[in-house]
N, C-alpha and C. Protein backbone atom coordinates (compact mmCIF):
# COMPACT_ATOMS: atom_id res chain seq x y z
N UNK A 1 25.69 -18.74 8.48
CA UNK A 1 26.36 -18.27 7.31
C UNK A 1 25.40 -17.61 6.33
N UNK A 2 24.56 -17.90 6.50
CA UNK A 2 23.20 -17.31 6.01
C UNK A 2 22.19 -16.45 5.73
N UNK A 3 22.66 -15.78 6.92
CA UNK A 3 21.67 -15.12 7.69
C UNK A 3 22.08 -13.74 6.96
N UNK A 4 23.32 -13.21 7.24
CA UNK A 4 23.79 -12.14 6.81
C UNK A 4 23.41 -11.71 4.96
N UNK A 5 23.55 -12.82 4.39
CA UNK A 5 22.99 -12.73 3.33
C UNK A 5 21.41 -12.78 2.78
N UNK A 6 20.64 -13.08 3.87
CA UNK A 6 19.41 -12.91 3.91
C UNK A 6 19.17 -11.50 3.78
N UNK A 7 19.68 -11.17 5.39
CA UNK A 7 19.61 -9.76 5.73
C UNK A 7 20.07 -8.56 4.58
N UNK A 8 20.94 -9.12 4.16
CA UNK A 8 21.89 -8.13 3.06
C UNK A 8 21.00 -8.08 1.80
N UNK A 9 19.49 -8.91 1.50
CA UNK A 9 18.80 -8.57 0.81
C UNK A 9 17.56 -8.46 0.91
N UNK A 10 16.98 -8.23 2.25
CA UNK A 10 15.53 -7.57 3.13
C UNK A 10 15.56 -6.52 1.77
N UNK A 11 14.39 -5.67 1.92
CA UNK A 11 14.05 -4.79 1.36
C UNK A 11 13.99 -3.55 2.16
N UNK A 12 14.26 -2.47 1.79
CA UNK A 12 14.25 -1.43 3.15
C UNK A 12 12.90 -1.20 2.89
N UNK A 13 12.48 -0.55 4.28
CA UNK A 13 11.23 0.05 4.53
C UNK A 13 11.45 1.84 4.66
N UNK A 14 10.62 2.22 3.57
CA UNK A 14 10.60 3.65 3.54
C UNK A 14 9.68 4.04 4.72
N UNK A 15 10.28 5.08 5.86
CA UNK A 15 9.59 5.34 6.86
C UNK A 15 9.03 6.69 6.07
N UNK A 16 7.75 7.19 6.24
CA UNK A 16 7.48 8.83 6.24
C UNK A 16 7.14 8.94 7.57
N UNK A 17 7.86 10.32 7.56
CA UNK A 17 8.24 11.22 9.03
C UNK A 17 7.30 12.42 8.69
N UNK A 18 6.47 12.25 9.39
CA UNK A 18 6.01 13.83 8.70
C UNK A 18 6.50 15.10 9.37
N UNK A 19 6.07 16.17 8.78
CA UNK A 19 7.16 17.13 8.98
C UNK A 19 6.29 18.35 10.28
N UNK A 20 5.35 18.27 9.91
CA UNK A 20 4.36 19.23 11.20
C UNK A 20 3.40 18.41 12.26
N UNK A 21 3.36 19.09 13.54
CA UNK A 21 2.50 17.81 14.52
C UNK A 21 1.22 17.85 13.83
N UNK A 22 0.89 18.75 12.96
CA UNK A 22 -0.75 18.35 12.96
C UNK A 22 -0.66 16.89 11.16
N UNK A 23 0.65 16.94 10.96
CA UNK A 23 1.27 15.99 9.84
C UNK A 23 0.77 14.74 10.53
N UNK A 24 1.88 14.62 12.16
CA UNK A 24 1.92 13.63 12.99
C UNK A 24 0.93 13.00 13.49
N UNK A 25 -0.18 14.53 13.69
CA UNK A 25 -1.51 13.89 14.15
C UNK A 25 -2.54 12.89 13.28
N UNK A 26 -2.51 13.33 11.82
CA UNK A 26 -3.45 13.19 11.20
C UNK A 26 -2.55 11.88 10.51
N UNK A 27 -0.88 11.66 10.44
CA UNK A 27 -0.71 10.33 10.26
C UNK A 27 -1.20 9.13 10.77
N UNK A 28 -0.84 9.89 12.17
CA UNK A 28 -1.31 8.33 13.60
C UNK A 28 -3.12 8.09 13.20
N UNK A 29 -3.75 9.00 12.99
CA UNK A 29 -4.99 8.93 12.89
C UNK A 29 -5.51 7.76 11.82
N UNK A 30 -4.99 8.14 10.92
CA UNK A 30 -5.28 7.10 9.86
C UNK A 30 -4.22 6.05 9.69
N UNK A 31 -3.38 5.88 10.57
CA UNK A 31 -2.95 4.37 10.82
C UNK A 31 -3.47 3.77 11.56
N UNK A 32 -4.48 4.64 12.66
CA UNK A 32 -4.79 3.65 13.46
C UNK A 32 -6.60 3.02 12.57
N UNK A 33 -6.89 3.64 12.18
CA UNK A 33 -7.94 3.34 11.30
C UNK A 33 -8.13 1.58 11.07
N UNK A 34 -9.63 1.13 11.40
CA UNK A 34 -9.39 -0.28 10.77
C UNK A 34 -10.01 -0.33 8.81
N UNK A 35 -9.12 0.54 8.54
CA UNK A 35 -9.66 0.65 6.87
C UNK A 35 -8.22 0.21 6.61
N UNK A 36 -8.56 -1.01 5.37
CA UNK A 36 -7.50 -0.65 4.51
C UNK A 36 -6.78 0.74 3.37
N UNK A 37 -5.33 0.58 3.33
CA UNK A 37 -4.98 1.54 2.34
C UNK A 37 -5.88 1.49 0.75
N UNK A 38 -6.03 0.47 0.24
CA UNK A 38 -6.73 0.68 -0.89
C UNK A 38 -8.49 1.16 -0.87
N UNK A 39 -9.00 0.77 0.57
CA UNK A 39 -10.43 1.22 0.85
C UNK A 39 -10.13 3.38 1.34
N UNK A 40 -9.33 3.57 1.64
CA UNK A 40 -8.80 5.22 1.78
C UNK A 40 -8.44 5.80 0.73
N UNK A 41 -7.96 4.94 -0.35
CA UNK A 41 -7.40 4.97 -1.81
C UNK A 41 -9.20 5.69 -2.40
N UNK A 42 -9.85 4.19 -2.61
CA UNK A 42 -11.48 4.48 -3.14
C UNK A 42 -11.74 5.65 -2.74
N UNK A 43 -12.23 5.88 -1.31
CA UNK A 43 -13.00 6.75 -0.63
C UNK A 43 -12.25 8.15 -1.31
N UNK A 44 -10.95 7.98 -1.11
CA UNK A 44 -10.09 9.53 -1.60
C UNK A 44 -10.54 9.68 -2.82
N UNK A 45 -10.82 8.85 -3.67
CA UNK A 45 -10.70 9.20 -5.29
C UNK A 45 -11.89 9.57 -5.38
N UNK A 46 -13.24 9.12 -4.56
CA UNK A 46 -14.89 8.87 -4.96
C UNK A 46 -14.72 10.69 -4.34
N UNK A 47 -13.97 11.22 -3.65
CA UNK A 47 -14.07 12.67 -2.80
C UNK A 47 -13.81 13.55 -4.07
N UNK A 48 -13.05 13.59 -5.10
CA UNK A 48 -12.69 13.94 -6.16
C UNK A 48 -13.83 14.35 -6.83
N UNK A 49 -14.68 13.27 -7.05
CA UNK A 49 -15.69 13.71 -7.79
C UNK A 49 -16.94 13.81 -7.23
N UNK A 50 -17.13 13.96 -6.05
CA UNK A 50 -18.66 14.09 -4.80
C UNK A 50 -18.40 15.28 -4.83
N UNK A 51 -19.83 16.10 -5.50
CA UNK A 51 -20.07 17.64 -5.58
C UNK A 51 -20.16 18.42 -3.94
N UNK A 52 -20.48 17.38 -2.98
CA UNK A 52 -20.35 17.68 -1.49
C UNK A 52 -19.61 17.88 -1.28
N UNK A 53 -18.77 16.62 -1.11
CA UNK A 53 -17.43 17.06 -0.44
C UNK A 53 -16.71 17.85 -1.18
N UNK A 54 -16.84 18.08 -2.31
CA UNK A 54 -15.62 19.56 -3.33
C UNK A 54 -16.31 20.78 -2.65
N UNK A 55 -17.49 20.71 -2.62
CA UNK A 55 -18.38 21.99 -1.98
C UNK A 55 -17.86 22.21 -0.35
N UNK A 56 -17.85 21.25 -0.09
CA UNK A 56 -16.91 21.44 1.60
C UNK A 56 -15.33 21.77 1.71
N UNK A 57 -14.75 20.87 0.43
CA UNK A 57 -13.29 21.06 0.80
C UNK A 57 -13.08 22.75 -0.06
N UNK A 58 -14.24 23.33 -0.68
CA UNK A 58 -14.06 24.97 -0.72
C UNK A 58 -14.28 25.64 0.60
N UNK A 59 -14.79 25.52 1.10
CA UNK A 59 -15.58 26.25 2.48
C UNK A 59 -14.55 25.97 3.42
N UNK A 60 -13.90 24.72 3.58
CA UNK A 60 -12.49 24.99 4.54
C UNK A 60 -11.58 25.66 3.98
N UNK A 61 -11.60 25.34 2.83
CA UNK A 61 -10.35 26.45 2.15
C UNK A 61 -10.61 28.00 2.16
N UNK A 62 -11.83 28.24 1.92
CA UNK A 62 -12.17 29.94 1.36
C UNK A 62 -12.83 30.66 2.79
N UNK A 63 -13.50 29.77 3.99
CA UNK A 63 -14.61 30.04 4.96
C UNK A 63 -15.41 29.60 4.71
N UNK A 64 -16.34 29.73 5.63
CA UNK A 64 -17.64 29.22 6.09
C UNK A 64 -18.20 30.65 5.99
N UNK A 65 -17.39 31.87 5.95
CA UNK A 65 -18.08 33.13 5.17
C UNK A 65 -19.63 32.96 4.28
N UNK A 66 -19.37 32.32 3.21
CA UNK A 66 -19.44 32.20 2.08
C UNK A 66 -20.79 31.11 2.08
N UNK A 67 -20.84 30.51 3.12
CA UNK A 67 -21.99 29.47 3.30
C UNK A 67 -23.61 29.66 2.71
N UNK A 68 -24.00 30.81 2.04
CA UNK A 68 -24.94 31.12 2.01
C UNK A 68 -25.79 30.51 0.86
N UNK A 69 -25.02 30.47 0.24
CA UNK A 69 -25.48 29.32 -0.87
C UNK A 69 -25.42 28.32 -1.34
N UNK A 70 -25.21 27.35 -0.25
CA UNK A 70 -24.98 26.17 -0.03
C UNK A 70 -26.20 25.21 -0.10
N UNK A 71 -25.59 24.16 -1.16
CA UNK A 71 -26.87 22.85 -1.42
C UNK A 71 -27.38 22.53 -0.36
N UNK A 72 -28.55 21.72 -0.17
CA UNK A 72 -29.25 21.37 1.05
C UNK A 72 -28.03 20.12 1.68
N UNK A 73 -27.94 19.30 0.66
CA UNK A 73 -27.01 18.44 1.36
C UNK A 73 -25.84 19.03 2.35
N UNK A 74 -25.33 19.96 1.21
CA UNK A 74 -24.25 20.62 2.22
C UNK A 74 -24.21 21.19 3.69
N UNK A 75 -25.51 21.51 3.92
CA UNK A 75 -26.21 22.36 5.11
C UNK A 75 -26.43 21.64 6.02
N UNK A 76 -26.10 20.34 5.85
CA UNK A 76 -26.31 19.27 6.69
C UNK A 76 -24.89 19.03 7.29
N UNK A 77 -24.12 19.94 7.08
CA UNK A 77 -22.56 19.47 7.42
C UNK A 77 -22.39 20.78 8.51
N UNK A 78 -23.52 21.72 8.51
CA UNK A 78 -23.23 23.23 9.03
C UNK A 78 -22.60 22.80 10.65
N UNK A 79 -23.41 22.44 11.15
CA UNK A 79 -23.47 22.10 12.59
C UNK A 79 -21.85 21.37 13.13
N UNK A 80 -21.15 21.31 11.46
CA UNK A 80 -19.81 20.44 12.24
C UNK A 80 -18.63 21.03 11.79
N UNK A 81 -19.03 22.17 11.04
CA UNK A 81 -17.91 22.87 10.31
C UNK A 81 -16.61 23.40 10.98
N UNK A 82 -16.84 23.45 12.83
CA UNK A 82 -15.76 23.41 13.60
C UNK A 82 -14.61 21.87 13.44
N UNK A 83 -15.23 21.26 13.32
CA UNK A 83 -14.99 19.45 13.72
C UNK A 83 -14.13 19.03 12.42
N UNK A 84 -14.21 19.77 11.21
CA UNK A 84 -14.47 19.03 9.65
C UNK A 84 -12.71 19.62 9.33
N UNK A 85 -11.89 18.85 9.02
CA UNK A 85 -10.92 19.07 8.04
C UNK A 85 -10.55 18.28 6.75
N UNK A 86 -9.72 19.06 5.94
CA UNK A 86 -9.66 18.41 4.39
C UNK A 86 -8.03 17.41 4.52
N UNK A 87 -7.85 16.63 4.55
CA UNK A 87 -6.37 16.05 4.55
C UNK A 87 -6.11 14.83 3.41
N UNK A 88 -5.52 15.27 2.64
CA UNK A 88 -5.07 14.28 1.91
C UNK A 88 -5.88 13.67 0.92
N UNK A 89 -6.99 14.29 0.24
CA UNK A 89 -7.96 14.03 -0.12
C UNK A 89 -8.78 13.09 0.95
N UNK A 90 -8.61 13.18 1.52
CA UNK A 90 -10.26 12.78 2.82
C UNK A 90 -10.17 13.59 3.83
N UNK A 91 -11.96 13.77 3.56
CA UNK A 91 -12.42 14.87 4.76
C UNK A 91 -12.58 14.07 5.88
N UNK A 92 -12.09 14.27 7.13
CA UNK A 92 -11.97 14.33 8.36
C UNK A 92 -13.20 15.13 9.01
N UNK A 93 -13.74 14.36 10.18
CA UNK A 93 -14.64 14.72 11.29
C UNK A 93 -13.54 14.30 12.61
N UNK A 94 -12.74 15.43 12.85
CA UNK A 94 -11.50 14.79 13.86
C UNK A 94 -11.41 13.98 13.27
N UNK A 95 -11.38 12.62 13.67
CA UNK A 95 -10.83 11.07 13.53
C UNK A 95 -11.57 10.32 12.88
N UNK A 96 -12.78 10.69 12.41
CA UNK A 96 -13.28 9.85 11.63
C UNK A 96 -13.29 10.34 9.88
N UNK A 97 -13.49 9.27 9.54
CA UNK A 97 -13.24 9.60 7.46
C UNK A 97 -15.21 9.57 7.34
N UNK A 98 -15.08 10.96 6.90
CA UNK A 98 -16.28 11.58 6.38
C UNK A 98 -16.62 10.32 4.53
N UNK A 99 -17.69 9.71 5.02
CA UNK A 99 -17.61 8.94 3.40
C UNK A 99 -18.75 9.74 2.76
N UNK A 100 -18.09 9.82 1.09
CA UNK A 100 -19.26 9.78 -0.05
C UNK A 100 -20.16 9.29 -0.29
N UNK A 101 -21.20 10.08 -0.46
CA UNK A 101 -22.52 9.49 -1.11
C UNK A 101 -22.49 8.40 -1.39
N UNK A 102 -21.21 8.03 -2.85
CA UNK A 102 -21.70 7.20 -3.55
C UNK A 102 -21.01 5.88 -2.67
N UNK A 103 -20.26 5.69 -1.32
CA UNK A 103 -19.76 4.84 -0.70
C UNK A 103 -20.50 4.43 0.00
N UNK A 104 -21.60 5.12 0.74
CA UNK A 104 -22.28 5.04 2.15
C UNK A 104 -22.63 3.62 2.42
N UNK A 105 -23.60 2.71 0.79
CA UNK A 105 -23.94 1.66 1.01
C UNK A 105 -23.23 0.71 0.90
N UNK A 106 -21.71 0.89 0.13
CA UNK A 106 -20.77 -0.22 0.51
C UNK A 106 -20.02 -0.10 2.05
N UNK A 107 -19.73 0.75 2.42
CA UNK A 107 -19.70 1.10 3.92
C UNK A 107 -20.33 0.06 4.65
N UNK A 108 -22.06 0.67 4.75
CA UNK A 108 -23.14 -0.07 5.37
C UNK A 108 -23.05 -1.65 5.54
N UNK A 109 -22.57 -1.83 3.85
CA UNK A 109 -23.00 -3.26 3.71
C UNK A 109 -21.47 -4.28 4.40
N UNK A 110 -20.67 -2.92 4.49
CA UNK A 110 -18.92 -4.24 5.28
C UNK A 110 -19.20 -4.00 6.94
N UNK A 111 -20.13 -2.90 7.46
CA UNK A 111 -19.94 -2.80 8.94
C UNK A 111 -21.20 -3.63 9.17
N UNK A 112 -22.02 -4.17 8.14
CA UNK A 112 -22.86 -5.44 8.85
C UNK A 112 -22.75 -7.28 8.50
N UNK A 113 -21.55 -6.83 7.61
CA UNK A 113 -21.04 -8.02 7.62
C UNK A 113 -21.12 -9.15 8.65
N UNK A 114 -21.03 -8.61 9.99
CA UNK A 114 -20.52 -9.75 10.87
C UNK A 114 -22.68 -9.67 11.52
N UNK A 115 -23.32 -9.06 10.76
CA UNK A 115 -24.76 -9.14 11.55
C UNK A 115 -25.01 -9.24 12.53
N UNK A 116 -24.43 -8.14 13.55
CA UNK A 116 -24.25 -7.65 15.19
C UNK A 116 -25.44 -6.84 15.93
N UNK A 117 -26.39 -6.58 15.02
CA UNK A 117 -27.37 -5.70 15.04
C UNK A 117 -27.28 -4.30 15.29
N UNK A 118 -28.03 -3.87 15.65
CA UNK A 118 -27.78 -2.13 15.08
C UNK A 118 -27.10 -1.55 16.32
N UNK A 119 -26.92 -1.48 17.46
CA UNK A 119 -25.96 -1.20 18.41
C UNK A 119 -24.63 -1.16 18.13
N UNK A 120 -24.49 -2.40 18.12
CA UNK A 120 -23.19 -3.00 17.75
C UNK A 120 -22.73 -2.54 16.35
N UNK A 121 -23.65 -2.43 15.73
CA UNK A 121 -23.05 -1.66 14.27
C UNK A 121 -22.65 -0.54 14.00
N UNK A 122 -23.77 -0.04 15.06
CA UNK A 122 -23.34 1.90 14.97
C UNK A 122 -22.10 2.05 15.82
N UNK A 123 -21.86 1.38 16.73
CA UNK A 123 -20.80 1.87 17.68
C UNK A 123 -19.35 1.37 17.11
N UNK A 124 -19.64 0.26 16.17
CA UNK A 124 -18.71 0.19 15.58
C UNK A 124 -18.43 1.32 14.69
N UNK A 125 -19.46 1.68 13.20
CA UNK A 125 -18.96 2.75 12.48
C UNK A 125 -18.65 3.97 13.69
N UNK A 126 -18.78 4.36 14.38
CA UNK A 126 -18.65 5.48 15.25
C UNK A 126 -16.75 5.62 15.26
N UNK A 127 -16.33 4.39 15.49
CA UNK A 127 -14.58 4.21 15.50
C UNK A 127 -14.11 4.69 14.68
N UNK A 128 -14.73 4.56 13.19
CA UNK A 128 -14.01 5.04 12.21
C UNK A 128 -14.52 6.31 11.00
N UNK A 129 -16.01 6.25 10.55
CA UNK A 129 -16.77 6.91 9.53
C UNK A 129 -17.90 7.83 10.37
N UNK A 130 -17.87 8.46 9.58
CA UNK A 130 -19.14 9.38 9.68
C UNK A 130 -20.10 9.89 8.65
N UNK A 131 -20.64 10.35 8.61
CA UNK A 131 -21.60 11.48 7.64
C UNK A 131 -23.05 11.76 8.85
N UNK A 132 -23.66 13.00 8.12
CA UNK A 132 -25.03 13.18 8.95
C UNK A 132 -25.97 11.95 8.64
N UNK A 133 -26.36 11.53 9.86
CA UNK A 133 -27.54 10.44 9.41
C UNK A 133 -27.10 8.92 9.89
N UNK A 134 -26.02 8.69 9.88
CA UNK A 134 -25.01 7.47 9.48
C UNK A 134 -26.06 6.52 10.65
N UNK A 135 -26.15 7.02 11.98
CA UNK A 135 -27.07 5.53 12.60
C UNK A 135 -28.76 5.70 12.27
N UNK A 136 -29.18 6.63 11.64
CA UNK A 136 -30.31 6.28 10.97
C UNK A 136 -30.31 5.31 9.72
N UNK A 137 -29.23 5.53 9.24
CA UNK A 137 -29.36 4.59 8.24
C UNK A 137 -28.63 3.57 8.09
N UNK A 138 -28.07 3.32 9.41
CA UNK A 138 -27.58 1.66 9.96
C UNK A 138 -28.85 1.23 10.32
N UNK A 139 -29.73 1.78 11.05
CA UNK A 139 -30.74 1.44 11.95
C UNK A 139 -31.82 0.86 10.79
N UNK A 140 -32.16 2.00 9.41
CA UNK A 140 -32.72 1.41 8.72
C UNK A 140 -32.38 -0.13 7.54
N UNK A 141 -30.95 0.02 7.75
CA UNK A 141 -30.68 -0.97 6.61
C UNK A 141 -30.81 -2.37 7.41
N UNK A 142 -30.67 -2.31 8.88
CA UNK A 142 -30.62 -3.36 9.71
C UNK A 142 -32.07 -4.06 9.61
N UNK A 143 -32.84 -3.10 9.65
CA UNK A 143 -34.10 -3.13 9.97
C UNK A 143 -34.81 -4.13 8.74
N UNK A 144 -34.43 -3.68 7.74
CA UNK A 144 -34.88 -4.14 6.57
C UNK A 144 -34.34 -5.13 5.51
N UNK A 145 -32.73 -5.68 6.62
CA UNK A 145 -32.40 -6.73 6.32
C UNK A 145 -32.73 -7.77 5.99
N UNK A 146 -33.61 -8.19 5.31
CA UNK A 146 -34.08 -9.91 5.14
C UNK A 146 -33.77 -11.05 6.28
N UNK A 147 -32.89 -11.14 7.01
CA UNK A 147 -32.21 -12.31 7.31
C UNK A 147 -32.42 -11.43 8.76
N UNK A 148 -31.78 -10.59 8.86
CA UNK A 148 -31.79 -9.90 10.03
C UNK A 148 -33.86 -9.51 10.30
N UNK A 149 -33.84 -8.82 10.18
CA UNK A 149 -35.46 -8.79 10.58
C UNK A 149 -36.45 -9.80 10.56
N UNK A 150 -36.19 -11.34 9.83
CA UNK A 150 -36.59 -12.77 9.89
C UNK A 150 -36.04 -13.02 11.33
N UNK A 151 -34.95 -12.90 11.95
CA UNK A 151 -34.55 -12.74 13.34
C UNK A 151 -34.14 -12.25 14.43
N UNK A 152 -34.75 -11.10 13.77
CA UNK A 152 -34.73 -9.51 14.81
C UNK A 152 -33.62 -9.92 15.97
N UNK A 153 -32.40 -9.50 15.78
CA UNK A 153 -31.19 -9.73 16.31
C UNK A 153 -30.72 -8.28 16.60
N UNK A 154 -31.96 -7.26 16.42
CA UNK A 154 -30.88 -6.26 17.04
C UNK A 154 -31.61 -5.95 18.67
């Protein structure tokens, strides 16, 4: 007798359908992501104001024409400018979420959370993040871990 009146006050679930396959693609992509929505939230908002990534999300918008006067940082992205899209305020490397500067070391510091050593760490960020450098500077933060380099576990 119950039940129906349970049911009769569920909450609906708003589905979004997106409307183009590359909509579809880049939905599934970041659902399958092991980031939370409010950690895609950060990263999107920190993209807002990272002079890089605004400097990149011009160059997908205007060309790679135009590359010529590009910051050193930026020049470090040259080699992927096939690979790189802007969606939703986060830049995309295909499937992975390109992070900000100012994220990299909170990044660093949740993919060594579980202190797997540097293999295991990079191949993890590899699933989801990128930037140039990213297992050099797993490799170094591992390295110089306190706890971790007291028991060289990688």
């Amino acid at each position: 007798m119950f039940v129906p009146d349970t049911l009769s006050r569920a909450p609906l679930i708003k589905n979004h359908f997106p409307t183009t396959e590359e909509d579809t693609l880049v939905s599934s992509v970041l659902d399958s992501l092991p980031i939370s929505d409010i950690k895609l939230q950060e990263i999107s908002d920190a993209n807002k104001s990272d002079p890089i990534v605004q400097e990149l999300k011009s160059l997908l918008e205007c060309g790679w024409d135009s590359s010529k006067g590009l910051s050193l940082s930026s020049k470090k992205y040259l080699q992927y400018k096939d690979e790189l899209q802007f969606v939703d305020d986060l830049l995309l490397k295909f499937d992975l979420i390109v992070v900000p500067e100012s994220m990299r070391r909170e990044i660093l510091n949740r993919l060594h959370e579980g202190h797997f050593g540097i293999v295991k760490t990079i191949n993890m960020a590899r699933k989801c993040v990128f930037w140039p450098g990213i297992s050099k500077d797993i490799k170094e933060m591992i390295e110089n871990y306190p706890v971790c380099a007291k028991f060289k576990n990688w």
